[in-house]
N, C-alpha and C. Protein backbone atom coordinates (compact mmCIF):
# COMPACT_ATOMS: atom_id res chain seq x y z
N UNK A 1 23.15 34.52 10.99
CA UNK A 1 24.30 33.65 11.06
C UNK A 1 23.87 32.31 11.65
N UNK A 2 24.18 31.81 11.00
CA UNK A 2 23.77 29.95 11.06
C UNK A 2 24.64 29.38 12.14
N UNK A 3 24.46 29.22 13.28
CA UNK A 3 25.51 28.01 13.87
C UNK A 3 24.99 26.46 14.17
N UNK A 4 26.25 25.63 13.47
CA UNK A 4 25.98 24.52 13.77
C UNK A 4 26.93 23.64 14.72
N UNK A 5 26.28 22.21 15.03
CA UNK A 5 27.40 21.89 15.93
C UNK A 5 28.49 20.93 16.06
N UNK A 6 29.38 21.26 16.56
CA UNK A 6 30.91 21.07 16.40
C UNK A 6 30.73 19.53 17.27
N UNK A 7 32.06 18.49 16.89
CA UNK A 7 31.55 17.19 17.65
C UNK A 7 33.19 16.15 17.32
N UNK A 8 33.01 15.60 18.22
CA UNK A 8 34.32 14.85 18.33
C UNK A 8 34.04 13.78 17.54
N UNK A 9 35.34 13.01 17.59
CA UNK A 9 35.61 11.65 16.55
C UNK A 9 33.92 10.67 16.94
N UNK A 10 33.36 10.76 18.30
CA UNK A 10 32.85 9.55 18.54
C UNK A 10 31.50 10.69 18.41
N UNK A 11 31.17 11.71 17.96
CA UNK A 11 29.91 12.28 17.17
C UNK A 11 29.52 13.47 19.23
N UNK A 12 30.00 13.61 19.36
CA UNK A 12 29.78 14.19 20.93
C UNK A 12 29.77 15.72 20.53
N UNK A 13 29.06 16.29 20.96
CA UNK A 13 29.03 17.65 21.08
C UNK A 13 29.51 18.53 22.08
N UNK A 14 31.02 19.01 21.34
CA UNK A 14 32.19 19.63 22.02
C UNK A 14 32.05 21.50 21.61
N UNK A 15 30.90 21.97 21.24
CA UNK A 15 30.80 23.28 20.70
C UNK A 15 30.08 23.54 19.44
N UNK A 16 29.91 24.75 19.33
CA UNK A 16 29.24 24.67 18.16
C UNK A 16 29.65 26.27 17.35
N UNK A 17 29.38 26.87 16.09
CA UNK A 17 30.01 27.65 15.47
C UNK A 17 29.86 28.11 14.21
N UNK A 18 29.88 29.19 13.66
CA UNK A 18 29.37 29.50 12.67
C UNK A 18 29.57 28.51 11.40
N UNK A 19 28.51 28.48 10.33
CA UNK A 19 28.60 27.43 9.55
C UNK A 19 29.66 27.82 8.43
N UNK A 20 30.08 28.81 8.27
CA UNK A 20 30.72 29.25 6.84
C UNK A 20 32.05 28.73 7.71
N UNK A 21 32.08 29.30 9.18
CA UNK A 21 33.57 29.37 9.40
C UNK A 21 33.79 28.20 9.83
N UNK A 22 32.92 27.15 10.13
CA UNK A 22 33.11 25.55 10.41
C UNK A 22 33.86 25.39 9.54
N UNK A 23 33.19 25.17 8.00
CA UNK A 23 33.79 24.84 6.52
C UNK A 23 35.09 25.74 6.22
N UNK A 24 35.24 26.78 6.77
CA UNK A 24 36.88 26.87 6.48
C UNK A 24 37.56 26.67 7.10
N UNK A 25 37.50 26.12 8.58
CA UNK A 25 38.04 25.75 9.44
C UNK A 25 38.34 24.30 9.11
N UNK A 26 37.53 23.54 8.86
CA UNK A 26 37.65 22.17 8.49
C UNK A 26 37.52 21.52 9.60
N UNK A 27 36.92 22.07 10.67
CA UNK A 27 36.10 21.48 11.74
C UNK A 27 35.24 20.31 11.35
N UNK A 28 34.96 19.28 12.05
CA UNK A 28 34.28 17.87 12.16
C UNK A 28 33.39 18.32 13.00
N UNK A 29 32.23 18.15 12.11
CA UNK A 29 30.63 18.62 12.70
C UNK A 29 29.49 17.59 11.80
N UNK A 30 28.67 18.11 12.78
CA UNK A 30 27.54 16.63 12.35
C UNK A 30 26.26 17.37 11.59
N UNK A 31 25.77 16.37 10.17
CA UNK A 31 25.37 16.72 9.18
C UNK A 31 24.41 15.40 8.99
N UNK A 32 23.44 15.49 8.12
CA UNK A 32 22.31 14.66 7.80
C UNK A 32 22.52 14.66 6.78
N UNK A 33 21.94 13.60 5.79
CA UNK A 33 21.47 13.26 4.19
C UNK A 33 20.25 12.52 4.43
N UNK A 34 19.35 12.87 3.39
CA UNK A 34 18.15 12.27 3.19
C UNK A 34 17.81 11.31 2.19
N UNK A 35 17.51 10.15 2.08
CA UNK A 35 16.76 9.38 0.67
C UNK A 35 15.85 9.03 0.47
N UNK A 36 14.60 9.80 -0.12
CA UNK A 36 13.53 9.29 -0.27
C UNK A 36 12.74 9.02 -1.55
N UNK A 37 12.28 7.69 -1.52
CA UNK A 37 12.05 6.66 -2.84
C UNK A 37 10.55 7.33 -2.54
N UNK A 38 10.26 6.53 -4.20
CA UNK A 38 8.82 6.43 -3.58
C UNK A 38 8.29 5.44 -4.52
N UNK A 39 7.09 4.98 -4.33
CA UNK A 39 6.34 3.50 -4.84
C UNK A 39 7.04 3.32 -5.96
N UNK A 40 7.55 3.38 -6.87
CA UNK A 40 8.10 2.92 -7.94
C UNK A 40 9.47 2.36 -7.68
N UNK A 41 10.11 2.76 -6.18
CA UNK A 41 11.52 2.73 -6.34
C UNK A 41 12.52 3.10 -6.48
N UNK A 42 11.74 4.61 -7.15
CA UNK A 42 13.12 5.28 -7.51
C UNK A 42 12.80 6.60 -6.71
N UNK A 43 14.63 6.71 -6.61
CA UNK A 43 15.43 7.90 -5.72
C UNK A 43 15.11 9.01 -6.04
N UNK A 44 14.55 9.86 -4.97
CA UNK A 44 14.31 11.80 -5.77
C UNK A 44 15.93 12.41 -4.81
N UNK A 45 16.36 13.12 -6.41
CA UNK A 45 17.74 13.63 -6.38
C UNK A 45 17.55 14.87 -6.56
N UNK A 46 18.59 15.55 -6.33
CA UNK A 46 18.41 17.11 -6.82
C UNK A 46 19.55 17.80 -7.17
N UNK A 47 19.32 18.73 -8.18
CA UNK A 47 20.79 19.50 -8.39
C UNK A 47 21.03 20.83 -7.44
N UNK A 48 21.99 21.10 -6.67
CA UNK A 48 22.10 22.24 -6.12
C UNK A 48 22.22 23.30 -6.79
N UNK A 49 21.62 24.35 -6.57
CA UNK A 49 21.71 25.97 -7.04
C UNK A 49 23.05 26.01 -7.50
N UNK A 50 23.45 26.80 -8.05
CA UNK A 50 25.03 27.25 -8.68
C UNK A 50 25.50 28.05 -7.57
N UNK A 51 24.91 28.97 -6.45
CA UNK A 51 25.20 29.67 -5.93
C UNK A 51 25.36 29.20 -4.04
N UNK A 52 25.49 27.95 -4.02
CA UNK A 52 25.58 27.09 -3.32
C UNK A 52 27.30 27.66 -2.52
N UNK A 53 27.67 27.48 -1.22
CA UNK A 53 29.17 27.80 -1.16
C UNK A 53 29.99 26.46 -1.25
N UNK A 54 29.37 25.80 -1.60
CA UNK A 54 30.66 24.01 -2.71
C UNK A 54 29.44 23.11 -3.42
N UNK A 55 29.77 22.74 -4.06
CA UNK A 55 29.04 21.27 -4.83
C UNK A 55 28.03 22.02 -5.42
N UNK A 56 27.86 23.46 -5.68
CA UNK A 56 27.04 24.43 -6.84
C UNK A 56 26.93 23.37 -7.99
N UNK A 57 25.93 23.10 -8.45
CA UNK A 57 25.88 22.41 -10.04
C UNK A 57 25.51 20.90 -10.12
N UNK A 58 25.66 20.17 -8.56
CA UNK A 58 25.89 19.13 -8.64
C UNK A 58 24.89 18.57 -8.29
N UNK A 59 24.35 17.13 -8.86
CA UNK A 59 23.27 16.79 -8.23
C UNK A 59 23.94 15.53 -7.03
N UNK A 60 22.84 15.49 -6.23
CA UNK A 60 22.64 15.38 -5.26
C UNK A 60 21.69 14.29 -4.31
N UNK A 61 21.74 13.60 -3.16
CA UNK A 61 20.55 12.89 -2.60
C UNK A 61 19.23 13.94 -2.24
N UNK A 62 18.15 13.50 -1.99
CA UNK A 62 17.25 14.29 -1.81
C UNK A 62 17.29 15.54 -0.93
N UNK A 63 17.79 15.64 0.18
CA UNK A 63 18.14 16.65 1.31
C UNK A 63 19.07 16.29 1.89
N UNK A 64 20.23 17.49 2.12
CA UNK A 64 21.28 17.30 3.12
C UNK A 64 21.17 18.50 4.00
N UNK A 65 22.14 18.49 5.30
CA UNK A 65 21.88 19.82 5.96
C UNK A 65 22.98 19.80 7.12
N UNK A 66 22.47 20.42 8.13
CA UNK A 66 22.94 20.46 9.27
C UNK A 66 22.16 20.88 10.42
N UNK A 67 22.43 20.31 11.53
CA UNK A 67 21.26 20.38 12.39
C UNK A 67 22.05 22.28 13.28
N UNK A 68 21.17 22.66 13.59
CA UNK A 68 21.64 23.85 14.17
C UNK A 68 21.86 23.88 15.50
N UNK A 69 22.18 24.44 16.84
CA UNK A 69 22.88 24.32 17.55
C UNK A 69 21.29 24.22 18.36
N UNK A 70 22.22 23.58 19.32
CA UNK A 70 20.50 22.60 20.00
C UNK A 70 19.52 22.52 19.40
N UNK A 71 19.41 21.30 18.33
CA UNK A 71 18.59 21.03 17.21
C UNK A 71 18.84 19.89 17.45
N UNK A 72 17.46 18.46 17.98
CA UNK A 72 17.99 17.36 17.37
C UNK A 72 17.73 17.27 15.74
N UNK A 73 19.13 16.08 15.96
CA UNK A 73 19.48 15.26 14.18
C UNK A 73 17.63 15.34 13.50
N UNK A 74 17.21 14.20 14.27
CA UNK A 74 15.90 14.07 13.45
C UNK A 74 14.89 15.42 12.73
N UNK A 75 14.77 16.10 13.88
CA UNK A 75 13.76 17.69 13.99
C UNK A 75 14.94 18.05 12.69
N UNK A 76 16.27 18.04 12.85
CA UNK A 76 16.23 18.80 11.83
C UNK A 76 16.75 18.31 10.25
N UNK A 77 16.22 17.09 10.68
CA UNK A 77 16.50 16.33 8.75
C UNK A 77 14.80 16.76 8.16
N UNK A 78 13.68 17.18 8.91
CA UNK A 78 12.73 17.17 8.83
C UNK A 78 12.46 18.51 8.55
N UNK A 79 13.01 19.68 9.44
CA UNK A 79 12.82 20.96 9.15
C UNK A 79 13.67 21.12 7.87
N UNK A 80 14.58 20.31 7.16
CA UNK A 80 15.24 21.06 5.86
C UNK A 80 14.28 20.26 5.47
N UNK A 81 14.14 19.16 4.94
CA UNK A 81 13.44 18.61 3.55
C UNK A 81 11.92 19.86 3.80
N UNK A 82 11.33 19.81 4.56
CA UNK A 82 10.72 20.97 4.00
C UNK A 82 10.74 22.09 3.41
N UNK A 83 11.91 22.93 4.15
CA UNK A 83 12.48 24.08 3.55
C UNK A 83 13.12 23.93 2.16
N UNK A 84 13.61 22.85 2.27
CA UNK A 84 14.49 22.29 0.55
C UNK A 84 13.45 21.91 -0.11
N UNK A 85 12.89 20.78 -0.43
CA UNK A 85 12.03 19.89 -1.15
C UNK A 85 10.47 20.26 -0.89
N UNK A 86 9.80 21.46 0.65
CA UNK A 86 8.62 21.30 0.06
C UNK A 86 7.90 20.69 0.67
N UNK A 87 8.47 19.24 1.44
CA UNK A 87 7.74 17.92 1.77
C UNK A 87 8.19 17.54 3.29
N UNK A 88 6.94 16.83 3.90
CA UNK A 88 7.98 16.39 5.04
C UNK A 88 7.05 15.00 4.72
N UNK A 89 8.34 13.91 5.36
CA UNK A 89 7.51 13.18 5.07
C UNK A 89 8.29 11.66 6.70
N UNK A 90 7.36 10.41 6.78
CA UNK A 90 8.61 9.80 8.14
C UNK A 90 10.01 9.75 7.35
N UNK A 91 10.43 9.67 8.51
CA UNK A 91 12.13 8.86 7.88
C UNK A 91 13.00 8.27 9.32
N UNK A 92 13.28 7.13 8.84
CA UNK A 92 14.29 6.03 9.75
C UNK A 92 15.41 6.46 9.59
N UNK A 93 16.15 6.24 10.71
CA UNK A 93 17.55 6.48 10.59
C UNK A 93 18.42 5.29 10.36
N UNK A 94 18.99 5.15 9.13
CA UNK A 94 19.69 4.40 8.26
C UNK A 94 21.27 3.89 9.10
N UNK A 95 22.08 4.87 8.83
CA UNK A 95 23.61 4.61 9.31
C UNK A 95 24.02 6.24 9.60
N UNK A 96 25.38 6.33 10.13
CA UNK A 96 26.17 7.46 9.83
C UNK A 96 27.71 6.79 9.74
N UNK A 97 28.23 7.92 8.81
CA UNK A 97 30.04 8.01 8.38
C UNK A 97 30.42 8.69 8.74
N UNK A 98 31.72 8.91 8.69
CA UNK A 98 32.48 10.10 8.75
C UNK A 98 33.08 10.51 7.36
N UNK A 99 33.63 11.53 6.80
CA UNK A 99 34.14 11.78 5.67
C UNK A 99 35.08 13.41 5.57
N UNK A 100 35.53 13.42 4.86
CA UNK A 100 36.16 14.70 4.49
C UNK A 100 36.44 15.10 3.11
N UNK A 101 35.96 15.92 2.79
CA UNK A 101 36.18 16.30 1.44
C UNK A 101 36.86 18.07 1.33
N UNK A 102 37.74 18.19 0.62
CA UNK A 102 38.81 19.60 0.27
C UNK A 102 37.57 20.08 -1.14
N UNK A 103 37.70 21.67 -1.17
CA UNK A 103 36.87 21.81 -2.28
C UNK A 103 37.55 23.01 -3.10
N UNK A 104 37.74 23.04 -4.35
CA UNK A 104 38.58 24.07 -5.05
C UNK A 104 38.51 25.77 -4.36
N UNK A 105 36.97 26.13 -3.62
CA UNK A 105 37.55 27.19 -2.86
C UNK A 105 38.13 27.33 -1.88
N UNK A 106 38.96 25.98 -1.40
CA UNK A 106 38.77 26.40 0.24
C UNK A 106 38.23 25.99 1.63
N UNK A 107 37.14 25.82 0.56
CA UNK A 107 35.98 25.25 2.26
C UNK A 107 36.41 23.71 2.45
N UNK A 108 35.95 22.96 3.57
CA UNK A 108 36.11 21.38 3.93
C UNK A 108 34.70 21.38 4.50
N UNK A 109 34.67 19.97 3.97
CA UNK A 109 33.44 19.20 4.45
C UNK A 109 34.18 18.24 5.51
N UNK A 110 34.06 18.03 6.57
CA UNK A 110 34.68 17.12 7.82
C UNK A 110 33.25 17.33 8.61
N UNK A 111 32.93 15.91 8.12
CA UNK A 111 31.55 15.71 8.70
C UNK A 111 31.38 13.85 9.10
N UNK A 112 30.53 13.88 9.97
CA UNK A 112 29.66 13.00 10.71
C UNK A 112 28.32 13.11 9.96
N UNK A 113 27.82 12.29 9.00
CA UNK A 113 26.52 12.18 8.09
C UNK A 113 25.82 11.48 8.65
N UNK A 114 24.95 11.70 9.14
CA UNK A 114 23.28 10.94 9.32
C UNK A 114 22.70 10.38 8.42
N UNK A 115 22.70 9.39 7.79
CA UNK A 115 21.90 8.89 6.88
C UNK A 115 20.55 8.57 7.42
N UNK A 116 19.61 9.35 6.29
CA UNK A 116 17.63 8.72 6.72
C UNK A 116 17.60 8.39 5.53
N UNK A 117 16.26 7.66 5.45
CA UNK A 117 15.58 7.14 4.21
C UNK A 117 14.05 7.42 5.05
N UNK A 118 13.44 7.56 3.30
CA UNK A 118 11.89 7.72 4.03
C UNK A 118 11.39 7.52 2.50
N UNK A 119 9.68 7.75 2.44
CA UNK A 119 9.28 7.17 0.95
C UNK A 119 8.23 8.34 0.91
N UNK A 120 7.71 8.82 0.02
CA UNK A 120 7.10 9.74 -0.86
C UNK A 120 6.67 9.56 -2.10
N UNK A 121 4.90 9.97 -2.07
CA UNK A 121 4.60 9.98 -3.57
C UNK A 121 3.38 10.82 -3.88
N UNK A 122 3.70 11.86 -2.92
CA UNK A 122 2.04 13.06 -3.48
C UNK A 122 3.21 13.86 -4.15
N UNK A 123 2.54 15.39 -4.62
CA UNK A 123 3.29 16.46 -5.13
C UNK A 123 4.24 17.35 -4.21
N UNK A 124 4.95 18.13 -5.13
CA UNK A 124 5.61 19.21 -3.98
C UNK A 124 6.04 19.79 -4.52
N UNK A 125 6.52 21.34 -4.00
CA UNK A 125 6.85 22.27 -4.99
C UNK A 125 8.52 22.49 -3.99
N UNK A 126 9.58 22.54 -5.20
CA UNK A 126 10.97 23.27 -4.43
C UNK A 126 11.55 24.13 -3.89
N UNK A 127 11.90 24.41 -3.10
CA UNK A 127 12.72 26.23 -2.94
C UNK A 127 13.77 26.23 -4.00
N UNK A 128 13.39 27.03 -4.85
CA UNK A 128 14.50 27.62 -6.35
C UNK A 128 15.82 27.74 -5.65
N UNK A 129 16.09 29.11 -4.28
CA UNK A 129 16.69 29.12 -4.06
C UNK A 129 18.00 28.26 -3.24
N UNK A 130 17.31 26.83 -3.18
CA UNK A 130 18.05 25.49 -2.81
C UNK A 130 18.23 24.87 -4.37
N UNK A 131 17.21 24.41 -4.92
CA UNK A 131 17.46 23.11 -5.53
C UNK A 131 17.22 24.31 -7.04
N UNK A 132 17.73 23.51 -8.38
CA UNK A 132 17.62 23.70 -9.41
C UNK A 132 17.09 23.22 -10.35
N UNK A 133 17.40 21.66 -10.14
CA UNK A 133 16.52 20.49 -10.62
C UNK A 133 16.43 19.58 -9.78
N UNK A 134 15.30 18.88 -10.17
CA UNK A 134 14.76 17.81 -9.57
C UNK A 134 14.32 16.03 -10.22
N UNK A 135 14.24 15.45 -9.97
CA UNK A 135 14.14 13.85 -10.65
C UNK A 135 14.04 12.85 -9.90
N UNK A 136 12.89 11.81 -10.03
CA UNK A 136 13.23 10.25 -9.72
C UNK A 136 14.18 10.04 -10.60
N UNK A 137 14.64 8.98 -9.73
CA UNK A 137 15.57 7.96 -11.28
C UNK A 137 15.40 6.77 -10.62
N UNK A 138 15.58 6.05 -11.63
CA UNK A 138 15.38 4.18 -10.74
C UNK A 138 17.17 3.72 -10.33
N UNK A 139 17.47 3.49 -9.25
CA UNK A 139 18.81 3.44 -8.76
C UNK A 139 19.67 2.53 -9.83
N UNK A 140 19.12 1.95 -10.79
CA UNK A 140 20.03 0.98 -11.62
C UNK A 140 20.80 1.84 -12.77
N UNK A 141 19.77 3.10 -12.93
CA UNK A 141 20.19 3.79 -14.29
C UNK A 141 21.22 5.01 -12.99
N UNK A 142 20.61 5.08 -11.59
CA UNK A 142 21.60 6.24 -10.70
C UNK A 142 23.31 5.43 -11.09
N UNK A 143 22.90 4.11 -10.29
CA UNK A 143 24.37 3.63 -10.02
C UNK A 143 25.11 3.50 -11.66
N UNK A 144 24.64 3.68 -12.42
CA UNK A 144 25.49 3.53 -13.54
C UNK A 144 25.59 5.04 -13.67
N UNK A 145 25.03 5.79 -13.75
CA UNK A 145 25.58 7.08 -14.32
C UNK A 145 26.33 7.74 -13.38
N UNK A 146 26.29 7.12 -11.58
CA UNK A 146 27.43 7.63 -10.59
C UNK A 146 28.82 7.08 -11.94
N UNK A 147 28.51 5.79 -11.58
CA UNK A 147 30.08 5.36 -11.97
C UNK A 147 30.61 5.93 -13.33
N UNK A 148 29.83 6.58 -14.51
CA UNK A 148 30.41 6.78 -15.69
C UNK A 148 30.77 8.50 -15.18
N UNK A 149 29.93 9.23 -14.58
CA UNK A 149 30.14 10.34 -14.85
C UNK A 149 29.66 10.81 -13.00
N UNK A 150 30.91 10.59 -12.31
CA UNK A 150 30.97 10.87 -10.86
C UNK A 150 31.32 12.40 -10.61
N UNK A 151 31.91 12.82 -11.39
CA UNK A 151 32.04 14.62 -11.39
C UNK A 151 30.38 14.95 -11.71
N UNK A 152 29.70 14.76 -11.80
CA UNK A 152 28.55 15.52 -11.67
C UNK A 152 27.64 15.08 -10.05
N UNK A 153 28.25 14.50 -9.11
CA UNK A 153 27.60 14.38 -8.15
C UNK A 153 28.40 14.88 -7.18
N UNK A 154 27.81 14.75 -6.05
CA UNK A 154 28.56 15.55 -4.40
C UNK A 154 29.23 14.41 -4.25
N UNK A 155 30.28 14.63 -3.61
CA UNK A 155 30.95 13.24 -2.76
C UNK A 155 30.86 12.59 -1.82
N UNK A 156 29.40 13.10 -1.13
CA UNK A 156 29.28 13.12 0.40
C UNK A 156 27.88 11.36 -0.64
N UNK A 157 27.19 12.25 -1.30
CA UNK A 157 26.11 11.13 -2.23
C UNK A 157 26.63 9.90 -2.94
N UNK A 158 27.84 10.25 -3.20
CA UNK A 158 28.83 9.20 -4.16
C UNK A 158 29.43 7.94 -2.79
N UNK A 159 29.89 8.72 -2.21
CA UNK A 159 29.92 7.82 -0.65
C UNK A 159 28.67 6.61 0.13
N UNK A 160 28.04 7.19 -0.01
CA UNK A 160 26.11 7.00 0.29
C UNK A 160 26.45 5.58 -0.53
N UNK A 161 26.09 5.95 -1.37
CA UNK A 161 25.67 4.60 -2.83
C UNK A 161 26.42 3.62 -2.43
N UNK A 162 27.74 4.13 -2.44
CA UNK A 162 28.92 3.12 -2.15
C UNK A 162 28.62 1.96 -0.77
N UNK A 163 28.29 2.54 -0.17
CA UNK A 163 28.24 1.60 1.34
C UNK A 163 27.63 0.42 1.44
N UNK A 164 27.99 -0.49 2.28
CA UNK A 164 27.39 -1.23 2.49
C UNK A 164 26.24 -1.42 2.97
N UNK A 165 25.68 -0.45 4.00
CA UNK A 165 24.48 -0.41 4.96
C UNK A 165 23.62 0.09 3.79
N UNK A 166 23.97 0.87 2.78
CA UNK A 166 23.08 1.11 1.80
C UNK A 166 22.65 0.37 0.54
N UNK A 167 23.31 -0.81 0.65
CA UNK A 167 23.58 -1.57 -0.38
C UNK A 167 22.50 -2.87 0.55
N UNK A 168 22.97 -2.89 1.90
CA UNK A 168 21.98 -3.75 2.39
C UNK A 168 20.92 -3.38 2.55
N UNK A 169 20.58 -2.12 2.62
CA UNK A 169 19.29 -1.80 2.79
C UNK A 169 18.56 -1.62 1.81
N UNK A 170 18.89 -1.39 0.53
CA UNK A 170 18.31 -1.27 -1.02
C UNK A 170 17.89 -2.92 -1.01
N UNK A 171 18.86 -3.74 -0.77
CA UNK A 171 18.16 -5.05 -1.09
C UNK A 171 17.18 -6.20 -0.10
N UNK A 172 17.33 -5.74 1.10
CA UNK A 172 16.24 -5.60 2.20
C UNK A 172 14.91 -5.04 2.25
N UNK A 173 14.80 -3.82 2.08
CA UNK A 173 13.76 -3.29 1.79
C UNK A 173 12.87 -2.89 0.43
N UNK A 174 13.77 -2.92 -0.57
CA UNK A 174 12.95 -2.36 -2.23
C UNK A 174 12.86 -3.63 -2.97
N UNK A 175 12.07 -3.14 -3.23
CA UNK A 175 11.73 -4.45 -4.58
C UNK A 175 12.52 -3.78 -5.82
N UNK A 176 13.53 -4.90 -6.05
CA UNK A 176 13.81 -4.21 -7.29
C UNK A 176 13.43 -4.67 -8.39
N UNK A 177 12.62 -4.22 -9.77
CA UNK A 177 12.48 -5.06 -10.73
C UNK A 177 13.37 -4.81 -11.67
């Protein structure tokens, strides 16, 4: 049994609690996302397993998670992308949101997101039982196919793109050609 931890409006750690029953509770708990480019520029995404408990099918930013109960944020954006993707690799800490998302079974996402970015370009092999597929894409062909066809992504990733801190930081840091 997974516990992660529970946290007030201003991200404070007020408890912590099983992860299934966080998400049906609709408890506000703090969560990471990962983005990592690599020399070309483009974003490695991933589709979640079908057997996922929400956003089954959907693709995705490179790693998301939750840090476990006395776990720092960082240690553990680092311990999933391995376990998920395979890879560890640095990563800066970008921004965080807040968000909430309702999901046709039931569960809620009421989360505090960590945004990292980090860059990658040797090999790596996936955990099947996380990811399904995998892909660079160059963010010009991402942001157009978010906007035509947004039911195939998470909402927590669709959020991401959207922002400003991510929008400043794509054009701060990447070369885009």
């Amino acid at each position: 049994m997974t516990e992660i931890i529970v946290v007030n409006e201003r991200d404070e750690e007020i408890g912590t609690g099983e992860k299934l029953l966080i998400h049906q509770q609709g408890l506000l708990h703090r969560a990471f996302s990962i983005l990592v480019f690599n020399e070309n520029n483009e974003l490695l995404i991933h589709q979640r397993t079908s057997h996922k408990y929400h956003s089954g099918d959907l693709w995705t930013n490179t790693c998301c998670g939750h840090p476990n109960a006395n776990e720092e944020i960082g240690a553990a954006a680092h311990r999933r992308l391995g376990e998920e993707m395979g890879f560890d690799t640095p990563l800066e800490f970008l921004y965080k949101f807040q968000y909430r998302a309702e999901f046709e079974n039931g569960l809620v996402e009421n989360e505090i997101d960590n945004v990292f970015v980090g860059t990658y370009n040797d090999s790596f092999i996936v955990n099947p039982d996380e990811v399904a597929d995998y892909k660079w894409v160059p963010l010009e062909y991402l942001l157009e196919d978010v906007s035509k066809t947004p039911q195939n992504y998470t909402v927590w990733f669709r959020k991401i793109l959207k922002s400003d801190k991510f929008t400043t930081f794509v054009t701060s840091k990447l070369i885009l050609v």
